[in-house]
N, C-alpha and C. Protein backbone atom coordinates (compact mmCIF):
# COMPACT_ATOMS: atom_id res chain seq x y z
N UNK A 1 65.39 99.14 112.46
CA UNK A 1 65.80 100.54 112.45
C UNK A 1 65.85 101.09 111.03
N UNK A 2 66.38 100.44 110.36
CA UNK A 2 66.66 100.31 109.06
C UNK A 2 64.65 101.12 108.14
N UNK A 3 63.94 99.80 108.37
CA UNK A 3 63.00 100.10 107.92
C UNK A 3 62.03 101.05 108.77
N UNK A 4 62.27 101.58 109.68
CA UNK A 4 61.45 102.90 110.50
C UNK A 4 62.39 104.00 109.80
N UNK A 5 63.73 104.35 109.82
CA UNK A 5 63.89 105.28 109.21
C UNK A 5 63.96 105.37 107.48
N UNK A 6 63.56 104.50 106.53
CA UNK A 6 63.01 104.63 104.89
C UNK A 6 61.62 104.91 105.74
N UNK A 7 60.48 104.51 106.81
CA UNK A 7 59.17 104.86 106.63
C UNK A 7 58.99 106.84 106.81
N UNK A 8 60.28 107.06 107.88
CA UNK A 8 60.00 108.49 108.07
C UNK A 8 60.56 109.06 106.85
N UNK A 9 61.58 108.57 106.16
CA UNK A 9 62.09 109.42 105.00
C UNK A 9 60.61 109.52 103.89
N UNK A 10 60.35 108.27 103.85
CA UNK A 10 59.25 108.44 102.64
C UNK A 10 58.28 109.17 102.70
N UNK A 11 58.07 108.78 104.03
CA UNK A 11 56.27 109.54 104.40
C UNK A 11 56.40 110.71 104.92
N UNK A 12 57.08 110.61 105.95
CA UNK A 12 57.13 111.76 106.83
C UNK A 12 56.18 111.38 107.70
N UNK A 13 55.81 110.48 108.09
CA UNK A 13 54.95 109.90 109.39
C UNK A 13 55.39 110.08 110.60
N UNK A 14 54.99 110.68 111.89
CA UNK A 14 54.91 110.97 112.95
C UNK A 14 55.52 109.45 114.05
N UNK A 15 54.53 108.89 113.10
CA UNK A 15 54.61 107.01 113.89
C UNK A 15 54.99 106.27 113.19
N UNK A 16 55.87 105.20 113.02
CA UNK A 16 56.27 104.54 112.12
C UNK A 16 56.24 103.20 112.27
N UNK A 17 55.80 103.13 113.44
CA UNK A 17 55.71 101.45 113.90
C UNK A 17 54.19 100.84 113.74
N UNK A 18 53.70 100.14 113.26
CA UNK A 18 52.48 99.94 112.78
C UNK A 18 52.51 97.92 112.79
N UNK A 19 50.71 97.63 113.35
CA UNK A 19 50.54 96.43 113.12
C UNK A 19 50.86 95.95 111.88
N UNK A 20 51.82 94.49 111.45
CA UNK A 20 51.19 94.40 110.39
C UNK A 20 50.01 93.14 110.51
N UNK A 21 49.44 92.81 109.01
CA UNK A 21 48.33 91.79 109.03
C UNK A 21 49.23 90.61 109.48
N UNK A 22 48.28 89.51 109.66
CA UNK A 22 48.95 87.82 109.82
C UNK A 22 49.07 87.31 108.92
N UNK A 23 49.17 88.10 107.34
CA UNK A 23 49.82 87.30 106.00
C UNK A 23 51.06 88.18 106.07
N UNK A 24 51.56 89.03 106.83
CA UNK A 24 52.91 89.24 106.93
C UNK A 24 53.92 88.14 107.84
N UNK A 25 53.66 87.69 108.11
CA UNK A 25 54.69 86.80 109.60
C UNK A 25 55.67 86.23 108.92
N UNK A 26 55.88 86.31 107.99
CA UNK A 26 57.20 85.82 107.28
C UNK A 26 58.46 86.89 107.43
N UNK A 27 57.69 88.44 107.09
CA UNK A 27 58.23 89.25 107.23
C UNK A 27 58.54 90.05 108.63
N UNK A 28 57.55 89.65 109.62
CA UNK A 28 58.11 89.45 110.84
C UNK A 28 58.93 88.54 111.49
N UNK A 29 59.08 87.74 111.07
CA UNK A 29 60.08 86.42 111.45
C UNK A 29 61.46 87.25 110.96
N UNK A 30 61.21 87.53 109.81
CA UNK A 30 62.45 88.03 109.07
C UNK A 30 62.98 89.35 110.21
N UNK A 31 62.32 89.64 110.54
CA UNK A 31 62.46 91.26 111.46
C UNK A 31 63.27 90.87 112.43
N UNK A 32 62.41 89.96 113.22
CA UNK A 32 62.62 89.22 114.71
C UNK A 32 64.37 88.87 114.64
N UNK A 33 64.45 87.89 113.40
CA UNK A 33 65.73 87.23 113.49
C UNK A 33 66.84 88.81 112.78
N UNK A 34 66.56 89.34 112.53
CA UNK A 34 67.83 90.28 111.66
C UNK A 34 68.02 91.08 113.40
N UNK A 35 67.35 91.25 114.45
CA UNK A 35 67.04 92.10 115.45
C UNK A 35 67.81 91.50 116.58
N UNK A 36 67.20 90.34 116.81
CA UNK A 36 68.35 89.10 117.47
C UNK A 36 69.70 89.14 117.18
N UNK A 37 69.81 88.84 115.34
CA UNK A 37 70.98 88.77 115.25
C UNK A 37 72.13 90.11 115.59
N UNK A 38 71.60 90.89 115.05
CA UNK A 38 72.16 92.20 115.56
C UNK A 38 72.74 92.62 116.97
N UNK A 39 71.78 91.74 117.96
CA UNK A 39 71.70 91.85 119.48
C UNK A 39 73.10 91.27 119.81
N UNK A 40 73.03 90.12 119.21
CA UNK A 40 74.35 89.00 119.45
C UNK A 40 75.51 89.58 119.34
N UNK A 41 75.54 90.51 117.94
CA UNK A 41 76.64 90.78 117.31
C UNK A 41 77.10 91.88 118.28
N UNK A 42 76.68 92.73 118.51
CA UNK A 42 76.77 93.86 119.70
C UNK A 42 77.20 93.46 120.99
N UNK A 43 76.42 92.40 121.23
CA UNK A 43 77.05 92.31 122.75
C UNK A 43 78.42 91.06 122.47
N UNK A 44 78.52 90.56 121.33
CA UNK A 44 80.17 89.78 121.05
C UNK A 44 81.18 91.13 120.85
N UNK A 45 80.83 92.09 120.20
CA UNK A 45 81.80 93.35 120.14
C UNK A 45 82.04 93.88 121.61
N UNK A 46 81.06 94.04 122.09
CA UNK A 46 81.36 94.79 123.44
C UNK A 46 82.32 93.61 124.63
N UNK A 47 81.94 91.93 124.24
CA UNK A 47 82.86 91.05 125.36
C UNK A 47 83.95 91.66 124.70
N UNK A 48 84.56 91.65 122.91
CA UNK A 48 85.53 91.61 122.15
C UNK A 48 86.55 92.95 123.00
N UNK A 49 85.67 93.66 123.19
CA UNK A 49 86.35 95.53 123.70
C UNK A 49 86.96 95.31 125.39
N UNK A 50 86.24 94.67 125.95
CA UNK A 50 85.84 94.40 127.79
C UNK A 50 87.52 93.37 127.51
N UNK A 51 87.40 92.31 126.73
CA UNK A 51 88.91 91.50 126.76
C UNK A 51 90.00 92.41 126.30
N UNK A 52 89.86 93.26 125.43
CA UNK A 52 91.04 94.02 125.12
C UNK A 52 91.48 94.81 126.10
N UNK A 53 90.68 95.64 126.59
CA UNK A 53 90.81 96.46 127.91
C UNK A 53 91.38 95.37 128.78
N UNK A 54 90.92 94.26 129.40
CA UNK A 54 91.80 93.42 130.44
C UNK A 54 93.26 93.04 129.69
N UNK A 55 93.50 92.83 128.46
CA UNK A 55 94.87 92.42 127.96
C UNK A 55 95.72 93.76 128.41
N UNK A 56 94.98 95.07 128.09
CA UNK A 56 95.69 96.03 128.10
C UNK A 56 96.20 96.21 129.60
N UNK A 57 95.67 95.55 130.33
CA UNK A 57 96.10 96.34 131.72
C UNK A 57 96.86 94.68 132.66
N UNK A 58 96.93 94.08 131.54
CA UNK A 58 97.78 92.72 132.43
C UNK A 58 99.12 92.55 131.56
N UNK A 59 99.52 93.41 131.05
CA UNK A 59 101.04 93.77 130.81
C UNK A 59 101.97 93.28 131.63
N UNK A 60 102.01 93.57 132.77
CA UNK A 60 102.58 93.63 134.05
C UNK A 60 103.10 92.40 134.77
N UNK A 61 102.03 91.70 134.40
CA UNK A 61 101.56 90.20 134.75
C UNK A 61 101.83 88.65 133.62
N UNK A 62 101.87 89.13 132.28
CA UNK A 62 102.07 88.42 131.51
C UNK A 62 103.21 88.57 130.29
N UNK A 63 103.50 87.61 129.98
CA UNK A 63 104.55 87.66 128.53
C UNK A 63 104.34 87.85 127.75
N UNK A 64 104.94 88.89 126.95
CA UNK A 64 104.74 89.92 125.56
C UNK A 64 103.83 88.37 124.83
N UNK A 65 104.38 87.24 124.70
CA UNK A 65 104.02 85.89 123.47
C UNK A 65 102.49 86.21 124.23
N UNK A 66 102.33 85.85 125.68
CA UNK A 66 101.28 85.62 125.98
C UNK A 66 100.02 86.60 125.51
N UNK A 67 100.48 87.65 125.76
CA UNK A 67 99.72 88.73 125.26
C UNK A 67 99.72 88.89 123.78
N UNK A 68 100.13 88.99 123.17
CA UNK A 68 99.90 88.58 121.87
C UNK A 68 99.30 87.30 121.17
N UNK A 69 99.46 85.96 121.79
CA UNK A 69 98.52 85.11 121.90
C UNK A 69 97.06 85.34 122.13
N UNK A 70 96.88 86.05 123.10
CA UNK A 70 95.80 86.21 123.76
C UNK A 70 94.93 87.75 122.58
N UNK A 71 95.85 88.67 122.02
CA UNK A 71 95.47 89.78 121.00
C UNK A 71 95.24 88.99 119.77
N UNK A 72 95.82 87.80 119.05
CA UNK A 72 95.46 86.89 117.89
C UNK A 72 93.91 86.59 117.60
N UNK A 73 93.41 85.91 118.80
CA UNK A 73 92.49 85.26 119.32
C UNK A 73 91.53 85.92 119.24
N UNK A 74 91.41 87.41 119.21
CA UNK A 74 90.65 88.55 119.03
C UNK A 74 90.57 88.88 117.54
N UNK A 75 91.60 88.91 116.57
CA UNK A 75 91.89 89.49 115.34
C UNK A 75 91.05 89.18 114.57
N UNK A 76 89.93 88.21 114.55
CA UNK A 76 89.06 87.80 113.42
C UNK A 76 87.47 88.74 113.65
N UNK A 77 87.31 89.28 115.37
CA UNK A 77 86.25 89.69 115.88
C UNK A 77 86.67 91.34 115.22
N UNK A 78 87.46 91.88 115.55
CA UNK A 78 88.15 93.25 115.96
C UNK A 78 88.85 94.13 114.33
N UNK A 79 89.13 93.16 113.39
CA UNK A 79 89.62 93.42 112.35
C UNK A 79 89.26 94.59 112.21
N UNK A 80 87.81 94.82 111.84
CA UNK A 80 87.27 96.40 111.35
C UNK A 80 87.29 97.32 112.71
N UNK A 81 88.11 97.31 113.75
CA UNK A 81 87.93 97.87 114.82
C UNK A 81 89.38 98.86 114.88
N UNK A 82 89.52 100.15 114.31
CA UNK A 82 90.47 100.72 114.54
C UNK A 82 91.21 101.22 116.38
N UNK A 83 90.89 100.89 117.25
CA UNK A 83 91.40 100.87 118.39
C UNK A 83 92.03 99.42 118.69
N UNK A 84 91.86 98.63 117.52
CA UNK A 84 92.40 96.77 118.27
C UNK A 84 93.79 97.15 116.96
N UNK A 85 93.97 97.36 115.93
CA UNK A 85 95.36 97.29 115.48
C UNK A 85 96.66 98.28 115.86
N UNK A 86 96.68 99.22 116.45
CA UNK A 86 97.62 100.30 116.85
C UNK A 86 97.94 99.45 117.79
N UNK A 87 97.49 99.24 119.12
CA UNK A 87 97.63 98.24 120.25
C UNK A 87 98.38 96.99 119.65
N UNK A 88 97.61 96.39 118.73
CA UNK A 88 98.11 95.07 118.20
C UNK A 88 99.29 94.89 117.57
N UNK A 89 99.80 95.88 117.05
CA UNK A 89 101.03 96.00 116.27
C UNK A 89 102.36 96.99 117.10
N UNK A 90 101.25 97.71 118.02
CA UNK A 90 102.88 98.42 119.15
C UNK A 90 102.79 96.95 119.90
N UNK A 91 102.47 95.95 120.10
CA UNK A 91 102.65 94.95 120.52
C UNK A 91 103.60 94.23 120.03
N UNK A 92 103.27 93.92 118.74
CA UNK A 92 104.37 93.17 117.46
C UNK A 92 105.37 93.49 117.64
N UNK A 93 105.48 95.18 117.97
CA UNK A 93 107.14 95.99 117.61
C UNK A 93 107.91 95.79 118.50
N UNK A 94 106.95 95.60 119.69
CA UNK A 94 107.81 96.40 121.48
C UNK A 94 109.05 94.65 121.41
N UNK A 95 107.88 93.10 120.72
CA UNK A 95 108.30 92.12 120.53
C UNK A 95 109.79 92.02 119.61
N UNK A 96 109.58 92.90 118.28
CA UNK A 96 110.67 92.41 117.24
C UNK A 96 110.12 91.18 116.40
N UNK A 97 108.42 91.73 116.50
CA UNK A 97 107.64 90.11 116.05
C UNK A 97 107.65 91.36 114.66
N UNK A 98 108.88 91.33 113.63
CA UNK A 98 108.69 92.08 112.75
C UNK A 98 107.89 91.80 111.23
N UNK A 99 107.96 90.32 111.48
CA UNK A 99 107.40 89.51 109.92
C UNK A 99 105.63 89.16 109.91
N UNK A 100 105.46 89.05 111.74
CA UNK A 100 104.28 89.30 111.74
C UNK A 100 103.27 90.97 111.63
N UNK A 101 104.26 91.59 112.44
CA UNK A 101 103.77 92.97 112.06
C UNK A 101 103.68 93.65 110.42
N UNK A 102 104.61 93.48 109.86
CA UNK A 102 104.66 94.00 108.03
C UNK A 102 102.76 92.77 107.51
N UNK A 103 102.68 92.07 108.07
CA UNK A 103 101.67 91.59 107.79
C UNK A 103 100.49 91.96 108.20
N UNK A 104 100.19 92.49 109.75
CA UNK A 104 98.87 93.41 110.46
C UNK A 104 99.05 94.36 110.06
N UNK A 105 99.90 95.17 109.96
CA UNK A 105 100.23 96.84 109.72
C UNK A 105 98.99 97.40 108.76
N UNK A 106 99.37 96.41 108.08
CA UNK A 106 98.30 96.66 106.44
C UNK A 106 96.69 97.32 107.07
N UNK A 107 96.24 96.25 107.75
CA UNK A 107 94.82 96.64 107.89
C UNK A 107 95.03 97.61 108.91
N UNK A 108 95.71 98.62 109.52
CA UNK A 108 95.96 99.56 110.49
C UNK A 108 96.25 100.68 109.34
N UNK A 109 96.70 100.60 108.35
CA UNK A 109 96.71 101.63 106.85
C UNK A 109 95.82 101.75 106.61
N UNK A 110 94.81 100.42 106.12
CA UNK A 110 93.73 100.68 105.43
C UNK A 110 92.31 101.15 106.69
N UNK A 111 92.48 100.80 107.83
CA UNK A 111 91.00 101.59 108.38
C UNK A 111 91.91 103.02 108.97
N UNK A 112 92.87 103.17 109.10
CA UNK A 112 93.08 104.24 109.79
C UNK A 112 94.66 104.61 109.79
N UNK A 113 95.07 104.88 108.69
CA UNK A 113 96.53 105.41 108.76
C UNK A 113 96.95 106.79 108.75
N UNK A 114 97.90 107.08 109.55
CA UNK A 114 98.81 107.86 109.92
C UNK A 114 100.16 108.07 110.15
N UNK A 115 100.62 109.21 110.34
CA UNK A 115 102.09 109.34 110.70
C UNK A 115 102.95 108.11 111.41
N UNK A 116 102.23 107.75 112.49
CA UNK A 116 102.71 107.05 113.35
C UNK A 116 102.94 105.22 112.73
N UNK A 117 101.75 105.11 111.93
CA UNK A 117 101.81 103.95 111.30
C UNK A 117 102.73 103.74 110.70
N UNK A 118 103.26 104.98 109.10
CA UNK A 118 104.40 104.59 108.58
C UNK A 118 105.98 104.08 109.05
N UNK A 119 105.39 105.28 109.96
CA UNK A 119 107.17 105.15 110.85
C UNK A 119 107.44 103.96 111.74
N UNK A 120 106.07 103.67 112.13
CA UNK A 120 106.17 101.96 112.87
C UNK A 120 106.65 100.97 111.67
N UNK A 121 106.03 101.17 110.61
CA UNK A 121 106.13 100.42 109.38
C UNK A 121 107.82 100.12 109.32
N UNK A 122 107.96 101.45 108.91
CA UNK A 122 109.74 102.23 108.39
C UNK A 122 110.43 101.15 109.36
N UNK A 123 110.08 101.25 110.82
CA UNK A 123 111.12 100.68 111.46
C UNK A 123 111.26 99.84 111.17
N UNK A 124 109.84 98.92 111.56
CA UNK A 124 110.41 97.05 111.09
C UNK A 124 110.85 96.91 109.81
N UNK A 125 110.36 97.26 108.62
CA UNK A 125 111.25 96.72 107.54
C UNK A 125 112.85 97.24 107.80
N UNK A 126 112.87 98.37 107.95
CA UNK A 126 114.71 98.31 108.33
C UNK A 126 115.29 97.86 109.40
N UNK A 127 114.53 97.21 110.00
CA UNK A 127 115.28 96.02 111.12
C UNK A 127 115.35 94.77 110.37
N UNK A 128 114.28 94.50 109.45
CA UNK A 128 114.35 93.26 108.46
C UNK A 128 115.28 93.78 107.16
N UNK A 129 116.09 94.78 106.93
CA UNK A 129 117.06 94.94 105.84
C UNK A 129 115.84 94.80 104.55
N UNK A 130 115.03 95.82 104.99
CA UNK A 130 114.23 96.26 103.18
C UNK A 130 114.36 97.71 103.69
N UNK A 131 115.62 98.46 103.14
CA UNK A 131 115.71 99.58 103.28
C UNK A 131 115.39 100.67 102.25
N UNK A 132 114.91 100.10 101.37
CA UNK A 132 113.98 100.90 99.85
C UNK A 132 112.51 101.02 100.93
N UNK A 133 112.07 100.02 100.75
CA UNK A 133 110.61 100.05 101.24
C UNK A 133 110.54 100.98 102.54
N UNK A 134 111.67 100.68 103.98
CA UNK A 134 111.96 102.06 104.80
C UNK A 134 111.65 103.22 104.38
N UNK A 135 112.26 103.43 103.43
CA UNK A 135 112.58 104.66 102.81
C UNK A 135 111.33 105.11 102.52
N UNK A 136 110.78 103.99 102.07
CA UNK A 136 109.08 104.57 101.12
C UNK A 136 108.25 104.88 102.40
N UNK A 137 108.65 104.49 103.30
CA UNK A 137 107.58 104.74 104.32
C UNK A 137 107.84 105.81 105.24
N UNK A 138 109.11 105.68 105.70
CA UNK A 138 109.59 106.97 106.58
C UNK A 138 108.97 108.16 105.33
N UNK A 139 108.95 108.52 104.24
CA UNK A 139 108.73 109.75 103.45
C UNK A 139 107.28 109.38 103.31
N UNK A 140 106.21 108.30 103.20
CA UNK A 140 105.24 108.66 103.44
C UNK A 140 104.24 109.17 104.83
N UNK A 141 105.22 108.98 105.88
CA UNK A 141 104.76 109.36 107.48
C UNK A 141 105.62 111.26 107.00
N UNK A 142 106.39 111.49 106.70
CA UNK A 142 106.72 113.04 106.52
C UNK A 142 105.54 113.51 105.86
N UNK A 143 105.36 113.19 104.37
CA UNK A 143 104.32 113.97 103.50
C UNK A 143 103.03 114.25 104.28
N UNK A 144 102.40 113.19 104.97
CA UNK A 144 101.40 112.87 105.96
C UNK A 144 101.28 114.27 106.39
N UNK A 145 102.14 114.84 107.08
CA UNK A 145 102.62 115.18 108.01
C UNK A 145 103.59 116.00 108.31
N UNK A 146 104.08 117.33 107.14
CA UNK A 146 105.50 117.45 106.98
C UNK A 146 106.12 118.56 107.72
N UNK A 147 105.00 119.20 108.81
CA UNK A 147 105.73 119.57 110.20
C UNK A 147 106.39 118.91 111.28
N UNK A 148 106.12 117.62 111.27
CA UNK A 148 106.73 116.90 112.29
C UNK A 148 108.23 115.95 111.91
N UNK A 149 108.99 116.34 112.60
CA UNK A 149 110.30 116.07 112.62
C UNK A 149 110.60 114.27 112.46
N UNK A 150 109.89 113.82 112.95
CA UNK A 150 110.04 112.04 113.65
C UNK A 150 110.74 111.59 112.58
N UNK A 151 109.91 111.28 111.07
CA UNK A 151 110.21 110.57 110.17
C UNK A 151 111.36 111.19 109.29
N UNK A 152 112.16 112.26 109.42
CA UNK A 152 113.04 112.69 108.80
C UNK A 152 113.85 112.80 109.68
N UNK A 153 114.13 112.45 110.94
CA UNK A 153 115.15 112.09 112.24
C UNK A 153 115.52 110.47 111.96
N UNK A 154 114.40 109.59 111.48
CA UNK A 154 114.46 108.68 111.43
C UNK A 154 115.26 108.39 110.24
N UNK A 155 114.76 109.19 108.91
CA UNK A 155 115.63 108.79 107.84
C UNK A 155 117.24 109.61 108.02
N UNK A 156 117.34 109.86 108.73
CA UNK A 156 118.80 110.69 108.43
C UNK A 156 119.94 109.72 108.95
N UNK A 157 118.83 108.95 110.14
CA UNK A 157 119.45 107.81 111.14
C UNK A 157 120.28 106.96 109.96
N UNK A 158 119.01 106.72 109.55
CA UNK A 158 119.03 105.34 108.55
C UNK A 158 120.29 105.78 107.32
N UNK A 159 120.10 106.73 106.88
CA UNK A 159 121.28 106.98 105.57
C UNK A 159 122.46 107.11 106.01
N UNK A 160 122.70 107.39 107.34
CA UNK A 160 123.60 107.66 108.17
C UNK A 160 124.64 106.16 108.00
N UNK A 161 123.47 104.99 108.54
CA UNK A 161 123.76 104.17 109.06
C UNK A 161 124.61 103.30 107.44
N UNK A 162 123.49 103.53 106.15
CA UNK A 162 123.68 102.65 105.30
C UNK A 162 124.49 103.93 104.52
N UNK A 163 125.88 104.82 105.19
CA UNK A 163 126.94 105.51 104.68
C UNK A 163 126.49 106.08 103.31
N UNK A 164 125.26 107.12 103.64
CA UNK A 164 124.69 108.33 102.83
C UNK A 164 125.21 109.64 103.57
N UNK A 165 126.04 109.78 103.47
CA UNK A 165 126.20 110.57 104.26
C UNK A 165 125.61 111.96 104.25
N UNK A 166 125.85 112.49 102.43
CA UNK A 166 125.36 114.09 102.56
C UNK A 166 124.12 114.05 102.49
N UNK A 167 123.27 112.59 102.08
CA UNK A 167 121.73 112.82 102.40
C UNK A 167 120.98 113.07 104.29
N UNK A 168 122.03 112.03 104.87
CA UNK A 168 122.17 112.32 106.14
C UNK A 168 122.14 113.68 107.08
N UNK A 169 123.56 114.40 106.52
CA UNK A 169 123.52 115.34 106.78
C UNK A 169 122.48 116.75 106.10
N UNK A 170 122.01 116.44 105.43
CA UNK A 170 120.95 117.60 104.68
C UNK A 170 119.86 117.41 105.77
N UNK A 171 119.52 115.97 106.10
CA UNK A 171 118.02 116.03 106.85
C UNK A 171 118.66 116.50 108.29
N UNK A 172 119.66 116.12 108.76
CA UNK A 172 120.09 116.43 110.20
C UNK A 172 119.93 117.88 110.36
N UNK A 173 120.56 118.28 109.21
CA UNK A 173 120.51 120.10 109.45
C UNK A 173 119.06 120.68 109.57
N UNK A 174 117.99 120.33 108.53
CA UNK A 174 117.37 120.59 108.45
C UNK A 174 116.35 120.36 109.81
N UNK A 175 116.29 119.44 110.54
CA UNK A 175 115.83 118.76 111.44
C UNK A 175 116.22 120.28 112.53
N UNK A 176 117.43 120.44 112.13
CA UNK A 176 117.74 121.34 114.21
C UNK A 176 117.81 122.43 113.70
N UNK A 177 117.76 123.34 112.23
CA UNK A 177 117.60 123.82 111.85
C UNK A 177 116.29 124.78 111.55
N UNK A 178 115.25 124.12 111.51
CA UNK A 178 114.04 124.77 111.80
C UNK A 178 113.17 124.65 112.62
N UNK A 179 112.08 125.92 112.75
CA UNK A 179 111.44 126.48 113.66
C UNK A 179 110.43 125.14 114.04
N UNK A 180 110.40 125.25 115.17
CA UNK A 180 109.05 124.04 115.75
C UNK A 180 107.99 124.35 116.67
N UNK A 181 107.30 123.80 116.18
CA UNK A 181 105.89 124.18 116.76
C UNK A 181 105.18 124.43 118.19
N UNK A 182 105.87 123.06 118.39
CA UNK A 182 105.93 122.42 120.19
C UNK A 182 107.36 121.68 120.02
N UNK A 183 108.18 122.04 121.46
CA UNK A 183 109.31 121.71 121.58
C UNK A 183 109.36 121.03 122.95
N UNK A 184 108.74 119.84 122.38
CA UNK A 184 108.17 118.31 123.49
C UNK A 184 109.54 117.79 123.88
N UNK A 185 109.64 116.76 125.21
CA UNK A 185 110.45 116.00 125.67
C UNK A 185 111.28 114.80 123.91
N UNK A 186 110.31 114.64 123.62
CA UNK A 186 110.62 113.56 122.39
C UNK A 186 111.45 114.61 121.05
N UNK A 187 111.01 115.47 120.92
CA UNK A 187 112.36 116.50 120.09
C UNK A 187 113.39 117.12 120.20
N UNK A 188 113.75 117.20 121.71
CA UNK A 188 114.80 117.19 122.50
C UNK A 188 115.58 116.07 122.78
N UNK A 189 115.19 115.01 122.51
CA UNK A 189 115.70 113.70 122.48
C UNK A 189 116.57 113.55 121.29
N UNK A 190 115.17 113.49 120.07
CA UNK A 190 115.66 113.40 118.66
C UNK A 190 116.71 114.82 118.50
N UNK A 191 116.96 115.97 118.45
CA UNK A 191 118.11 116.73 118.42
C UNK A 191 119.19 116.77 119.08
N UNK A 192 119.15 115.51 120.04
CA UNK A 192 120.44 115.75 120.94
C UNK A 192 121.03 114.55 120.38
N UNK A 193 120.55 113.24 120.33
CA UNK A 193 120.89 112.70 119.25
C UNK A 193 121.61 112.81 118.14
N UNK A 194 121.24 113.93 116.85
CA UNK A 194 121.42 114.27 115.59
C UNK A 194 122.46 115.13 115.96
N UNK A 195 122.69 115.63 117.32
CA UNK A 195 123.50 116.61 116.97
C UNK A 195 125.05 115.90 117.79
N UNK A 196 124.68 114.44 118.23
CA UNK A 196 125.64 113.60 118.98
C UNK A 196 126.95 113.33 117.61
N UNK A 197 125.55 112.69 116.67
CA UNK A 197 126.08 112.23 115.69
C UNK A 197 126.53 113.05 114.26
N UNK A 198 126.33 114.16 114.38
CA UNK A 198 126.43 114.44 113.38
C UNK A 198 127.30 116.05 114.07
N UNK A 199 127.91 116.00 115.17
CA UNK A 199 128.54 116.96 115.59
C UNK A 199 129.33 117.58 115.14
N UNK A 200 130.07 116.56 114.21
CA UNK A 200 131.43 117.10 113.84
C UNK A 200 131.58 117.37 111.98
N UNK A 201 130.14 117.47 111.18
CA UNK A 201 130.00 117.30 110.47
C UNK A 201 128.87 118.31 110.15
N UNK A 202 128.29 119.04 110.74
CA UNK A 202 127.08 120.30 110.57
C UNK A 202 127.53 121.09 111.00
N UNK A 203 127.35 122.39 110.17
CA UNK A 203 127.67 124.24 110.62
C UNK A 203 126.90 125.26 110.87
């Protein structure tokens, strides 16, 4: 594929597939096997996708270890596959497998990070007591992102918890305090919450 599209870039040829002589067959051998190999690799990605899809839907049926056993086993095929780490790491979390997750998370940053990543992040380290690094992450899922409420519900929790109080209360206010965009089941949650806790302490 590779070398049909440099022949149309160069030439601009109509046809690009052409005999070659029989002092090329080295370079057809070379063709043959890069073509094969390619074949292999494609249809190991597609078993790799077909097993994830069955892990995903035998939840029901098996133990968080098992299933995560069974998502490991995949991690060397799937690495560059941004649909196998989100799965793989709300797996880690739903577990409290928190020392393994601060360890996958990474490559879920680097092919494809978002809001949701940090704040997955945020949580486990402040379930593991690294509440600096929390910190660094709940405010990098805000900046991301700094219409959405999640990660500044989350930190108000947290300062709350580790007796910050007026930092607490600044984000709480601010949180039920301004205008929102979409006013989903999950921000009605988070404000009834903030306003449980912080009832007797916001004006």
């Amino acid at each position: 594929m590779t070398i049909a599209l440099a022949e149309m870039s160069n030439r601009q040829r109509e046809c690009v597939i052409k005999q070659l002589p029989h002092k090329y067959i080295f370079l057809k051998a070379v063709i043959f096997l890069a073509i094969a190999g390619q074949e292999a690799l494609l249809i190991k990605i597609f078993q790799c996708h077909r097993e994830l899809y069955q892990i995903s839907h035998r939840t029901s049926s098996q133990s968080p270890e098992e299933i995560i056993t069974s998502l490991s086993q995949l991690e060397t095929a799937m690495k560059n596959e941004t649909i196998f780490w989100p799965y793989y790491c709300h797996t880690l979390y739903k577990s409290q497998r928190d020392s393994i997750l601060l360890d996958k998370i990474t490559y879920w940053e680097q092919l494809y990070p978002s809001t949701h990543t940090y704040i997955l992040k945020g949580d486990a380290l402040q379930r593991t007591d690294k509440i600096k690094e929390a910190e660094t992450a709940y405010w990098a899922a805000h900046f991301m992102v700094p219409s959405r409420q999640k990660a500044r519900y989350k930190l108000a929790l947290m300062y709350y918890q580790q007796k910050r109080i007026s930092e607490a209360n600044r984000l709480a206010n601010e949180v039920l305090t301004e205008k929102v965009k979409v006013y989903g089941f999950e921000t009605y949650e988070m404000h009834r919450e903030l306003r449980r806790i912080f009832e007797d302490q916001l004006q």
